[in-house]
Protein backbone atom coordinates (compact mmCIF):
# COMPACT_ATOMS: atom_id res chain seq x y z
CA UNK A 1 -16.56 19.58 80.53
CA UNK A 2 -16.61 23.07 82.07
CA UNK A 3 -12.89 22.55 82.40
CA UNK A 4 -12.27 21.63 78.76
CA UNK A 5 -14.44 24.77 77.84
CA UNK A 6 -12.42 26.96 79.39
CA UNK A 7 -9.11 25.54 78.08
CA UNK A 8 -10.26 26.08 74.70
CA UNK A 9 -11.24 29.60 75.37
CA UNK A 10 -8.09 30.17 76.83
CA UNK A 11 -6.56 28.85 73.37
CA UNK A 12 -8.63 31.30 71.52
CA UNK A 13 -7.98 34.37 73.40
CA UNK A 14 -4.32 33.68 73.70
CA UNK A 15 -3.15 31.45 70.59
CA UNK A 16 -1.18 28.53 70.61
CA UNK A 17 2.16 30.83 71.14
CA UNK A 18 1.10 32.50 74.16
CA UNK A 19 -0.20 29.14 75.36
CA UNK A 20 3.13 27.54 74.76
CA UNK A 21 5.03 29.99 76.39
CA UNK A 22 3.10 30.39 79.16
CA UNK A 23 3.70 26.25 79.30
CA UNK A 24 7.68 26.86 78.93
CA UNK A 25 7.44 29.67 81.63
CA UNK A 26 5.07 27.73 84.05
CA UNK A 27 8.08 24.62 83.24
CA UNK A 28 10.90 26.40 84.14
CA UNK A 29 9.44 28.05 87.49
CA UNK A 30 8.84 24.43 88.64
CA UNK A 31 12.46 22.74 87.48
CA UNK A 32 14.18 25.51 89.09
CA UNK A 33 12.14 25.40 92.58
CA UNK A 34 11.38 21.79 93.04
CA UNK A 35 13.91 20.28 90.74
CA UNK A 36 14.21 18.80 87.33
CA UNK A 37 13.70 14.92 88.30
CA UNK A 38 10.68 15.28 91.04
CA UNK A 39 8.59 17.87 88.95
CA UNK A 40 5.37 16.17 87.23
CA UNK A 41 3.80 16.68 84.03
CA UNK A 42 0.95 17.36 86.10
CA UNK A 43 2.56 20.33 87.90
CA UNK A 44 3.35 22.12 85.12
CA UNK A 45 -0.11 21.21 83.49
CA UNK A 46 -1.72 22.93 86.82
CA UNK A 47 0.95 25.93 87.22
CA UNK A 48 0.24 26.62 82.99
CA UNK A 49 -3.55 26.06 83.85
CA UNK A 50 -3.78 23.56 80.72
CA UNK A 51 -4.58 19.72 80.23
CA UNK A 52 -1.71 17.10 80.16
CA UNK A 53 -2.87 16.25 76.81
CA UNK A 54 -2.67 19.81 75.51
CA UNK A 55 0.96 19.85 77.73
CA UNK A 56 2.14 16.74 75.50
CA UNK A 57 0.67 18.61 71.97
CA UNK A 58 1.82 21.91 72.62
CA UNK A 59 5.28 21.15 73.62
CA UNK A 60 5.96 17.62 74.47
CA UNK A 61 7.21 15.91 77.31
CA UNK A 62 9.53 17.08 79.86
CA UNK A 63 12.85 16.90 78.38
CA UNK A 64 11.19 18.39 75.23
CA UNK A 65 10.04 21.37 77.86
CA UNK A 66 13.64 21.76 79.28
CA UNK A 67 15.21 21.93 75.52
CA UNK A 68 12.85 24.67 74.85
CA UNK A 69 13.17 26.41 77.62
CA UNK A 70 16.99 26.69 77.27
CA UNK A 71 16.87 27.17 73.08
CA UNK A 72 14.79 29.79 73.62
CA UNK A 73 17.88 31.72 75.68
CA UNK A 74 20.42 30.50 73.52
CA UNK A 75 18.83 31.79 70.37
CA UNK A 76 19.74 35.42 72.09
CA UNK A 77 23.68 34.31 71.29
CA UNK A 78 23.78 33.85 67.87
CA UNK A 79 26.15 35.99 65.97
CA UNK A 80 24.52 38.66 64.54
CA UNK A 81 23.68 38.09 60.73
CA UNK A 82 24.64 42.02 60.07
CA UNK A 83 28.56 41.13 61.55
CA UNK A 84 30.48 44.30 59.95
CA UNK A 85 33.47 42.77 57.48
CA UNK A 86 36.74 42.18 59.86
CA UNK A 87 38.85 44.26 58.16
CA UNK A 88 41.48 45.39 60.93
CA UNK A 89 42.16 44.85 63.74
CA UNK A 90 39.79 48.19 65.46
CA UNK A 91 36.92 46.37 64.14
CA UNK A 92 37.90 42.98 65.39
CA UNK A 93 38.29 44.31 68.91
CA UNK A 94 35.00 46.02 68.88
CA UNK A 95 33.33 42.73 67.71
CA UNK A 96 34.84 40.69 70.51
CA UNK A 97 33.59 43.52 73.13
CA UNK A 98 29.93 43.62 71.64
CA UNK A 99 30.34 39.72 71.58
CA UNK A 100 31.68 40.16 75.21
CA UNK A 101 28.92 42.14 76.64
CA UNK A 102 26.12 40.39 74.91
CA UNK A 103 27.28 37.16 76.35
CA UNK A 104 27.98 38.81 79.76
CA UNK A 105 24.11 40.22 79.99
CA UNK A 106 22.23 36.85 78.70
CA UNK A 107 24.57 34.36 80.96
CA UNK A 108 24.12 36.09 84.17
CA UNK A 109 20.63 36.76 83.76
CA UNK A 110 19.61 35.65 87.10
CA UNK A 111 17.29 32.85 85.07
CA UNK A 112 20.36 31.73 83.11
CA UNK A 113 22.15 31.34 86.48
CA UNK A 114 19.38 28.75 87.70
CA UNK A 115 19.57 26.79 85.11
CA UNK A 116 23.74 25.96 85.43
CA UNK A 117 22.96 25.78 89.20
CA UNK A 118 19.55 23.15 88.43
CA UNK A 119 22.06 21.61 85.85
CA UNK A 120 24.48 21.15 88.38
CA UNK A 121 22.14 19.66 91.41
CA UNK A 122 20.53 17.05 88.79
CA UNK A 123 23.77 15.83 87.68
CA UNK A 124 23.54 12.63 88.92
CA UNK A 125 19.83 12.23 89.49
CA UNK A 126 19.09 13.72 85.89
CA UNK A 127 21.96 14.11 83.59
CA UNK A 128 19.82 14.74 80.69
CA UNK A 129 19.54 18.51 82.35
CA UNK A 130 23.52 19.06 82.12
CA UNK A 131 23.50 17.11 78.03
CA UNK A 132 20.99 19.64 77.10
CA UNK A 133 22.54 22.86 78.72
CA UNK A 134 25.98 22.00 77.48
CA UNK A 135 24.79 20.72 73.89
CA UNK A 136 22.27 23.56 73.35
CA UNK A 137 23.46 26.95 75.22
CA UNK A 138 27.10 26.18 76.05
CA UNK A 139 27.91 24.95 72.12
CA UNK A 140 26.06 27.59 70.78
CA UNK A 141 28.31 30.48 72.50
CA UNK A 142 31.36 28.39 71.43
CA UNK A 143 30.11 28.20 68.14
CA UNK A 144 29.67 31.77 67.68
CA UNK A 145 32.68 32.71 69.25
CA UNK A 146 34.30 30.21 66.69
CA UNK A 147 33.23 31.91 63.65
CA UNK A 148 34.84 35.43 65.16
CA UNK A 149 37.70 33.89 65.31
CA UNK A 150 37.86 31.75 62.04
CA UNK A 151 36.91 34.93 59.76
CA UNK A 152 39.53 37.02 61.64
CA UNK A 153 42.13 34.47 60.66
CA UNK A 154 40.73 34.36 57.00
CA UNK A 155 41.44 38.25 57.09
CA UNK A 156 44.88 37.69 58.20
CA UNK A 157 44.05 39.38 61.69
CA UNK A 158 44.79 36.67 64.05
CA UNK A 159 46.72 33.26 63.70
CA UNK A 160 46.01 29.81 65.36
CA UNK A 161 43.36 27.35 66.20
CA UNK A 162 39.82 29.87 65.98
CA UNK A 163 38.66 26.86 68.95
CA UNK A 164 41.90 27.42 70.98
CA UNK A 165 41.50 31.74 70.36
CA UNK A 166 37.84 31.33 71.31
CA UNK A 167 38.24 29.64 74.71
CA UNK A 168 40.80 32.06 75.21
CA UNK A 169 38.72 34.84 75.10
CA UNK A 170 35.98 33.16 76.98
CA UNK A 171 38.94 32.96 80.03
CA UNK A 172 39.73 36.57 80.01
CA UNK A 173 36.02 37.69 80.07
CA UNK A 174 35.08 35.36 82.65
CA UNK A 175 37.92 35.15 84.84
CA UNK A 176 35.97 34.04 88.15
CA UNK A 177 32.33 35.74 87.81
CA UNK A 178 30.41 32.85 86.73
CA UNK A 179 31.79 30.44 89.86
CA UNK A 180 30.87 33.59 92.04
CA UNK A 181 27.44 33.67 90.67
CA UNK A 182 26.72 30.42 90.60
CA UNK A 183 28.07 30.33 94.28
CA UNK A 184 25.93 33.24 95.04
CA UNK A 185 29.24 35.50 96.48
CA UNK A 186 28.77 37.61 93.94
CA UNK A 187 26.22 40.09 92.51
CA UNK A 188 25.10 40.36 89.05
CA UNK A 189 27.16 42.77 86.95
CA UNK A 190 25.86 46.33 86.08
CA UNK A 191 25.56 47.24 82.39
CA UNK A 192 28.94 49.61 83.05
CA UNK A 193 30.38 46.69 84.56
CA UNK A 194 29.68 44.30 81.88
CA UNK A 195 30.93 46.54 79.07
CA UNK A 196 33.93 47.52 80.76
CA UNK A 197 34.75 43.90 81.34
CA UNK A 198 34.30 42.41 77.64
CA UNK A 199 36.46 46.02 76.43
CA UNK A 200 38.98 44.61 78.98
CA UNK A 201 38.84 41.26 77.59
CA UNK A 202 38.80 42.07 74.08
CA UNK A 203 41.88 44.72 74.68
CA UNK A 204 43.84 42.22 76.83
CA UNK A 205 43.34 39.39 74.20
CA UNK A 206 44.18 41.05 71.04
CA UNK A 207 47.57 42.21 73.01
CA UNK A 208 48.23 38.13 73.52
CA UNK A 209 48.16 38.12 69.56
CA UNK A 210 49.92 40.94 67.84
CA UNK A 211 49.24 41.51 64.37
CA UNK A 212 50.91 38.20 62.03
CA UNK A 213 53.88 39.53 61.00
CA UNK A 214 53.44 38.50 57.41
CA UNK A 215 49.63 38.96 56.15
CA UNK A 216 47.86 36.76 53.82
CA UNK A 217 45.30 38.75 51.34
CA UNK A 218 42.12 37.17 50.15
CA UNK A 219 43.77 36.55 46.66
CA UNK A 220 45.82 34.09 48.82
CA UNK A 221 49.55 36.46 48.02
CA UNK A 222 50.79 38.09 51.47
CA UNK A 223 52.47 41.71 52.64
């Protein structure tokens, strides 16, 4: 009874958002140190300091608690609804850098590391962890990148496959880091370091596809 008294006060002084993060955050500590597969509902319940049943309400059950907890990052790479208009080729490169360095900070986030390495030691025990991290935060980042790409061939900026460009790009920002992080060789990169990178990437990519030679205007004639 005491125990169900102080839940509820806890609900009042902290509402059902700062419960349910607090849930998500107590969630995630416990996937990434004990593992997705062997962690309980009744872990979390103790390490969020709420009832099972308020667990299950609040956010579900545990794959419902690993979706959220990786939606929640990959909201952070979303393109941008206030995109400027791509209408040359300086303002496509800038894009793809401020894409570049966005995606740089939020992926090697040393949280955002865990969960590709807890993805990739529950790959056979727990494949569920690996669907959600590649449907959810891997497909959003392609998606985004996608739509770069797709409205800078619309402008007449680039040519080919905006899927093909985008994975592309991905390949010259990345190069090696994320294996090295993942491995643990490397350190995280500095905000200098990540800007300079996605400029490098953007640069190097937009050199790979000079302008089309002949341009197609939005009223669909070309120059």
């Amino acid at each position: 009874m005491a125990a169900a008294s102080m839940s509820k006060h806890r609900h009042k002084g902290d509402g059902e958002a700062g419960v349910r993060k607090r849930i998500l955050k107590a969630a995630f500590a416990a996937f990434t140190r004990g593992g997705y597969a062997p962690t309980s509902m009744l872990e979390i319940a103790t390490r969020s300091r709420v009832s099972k049943r308020e667990l299950y309400r609040l956010v579900g059950n545990k794959q419902e608690m690993l979706i959220a907890c990786i939606s929640e990052r990959a909201k952070r790479l979303d393109v941008p609804a206030d995109l400027p208009v791509l209408r040359d080729r300086g303002i496509l490169e800038w894009v793809l850098g401020s894409f570049g360095a966005n995606l740089l900070r939020e992926v090697s986030d040393p949280t955002v590391i865990a969960v590709f390495r807890l993805a990739i030691a529950e790959a056979v025990q727990a494949p569920e962890v690996a669907r959600a991290l590649n449907s959810i935060g891997r497909e959003t980042r392609r998606a985004a990148l996608r739509k770069i790409m797709a409205e800078a061939q619309a402008s007449g900026l680039l040519t080919g496959r905006p899927a093909e460009l985008a994975e592309q790009f991905f390949g010259l920002l990345w190069r090696d880091l994320m294996v090295s992080l993942l491995l643990g060789v490397a350190e995280r990169p500095n905000p200098r370091e990540i800007a300079g990178r996605a400029r490098s990437a953007a640069a190097a990519f937009l050199q790979l596809h000079p302008v089309p030679s002949a341009r197609q205007l939005p009223d669909g004639s070309r120059q």
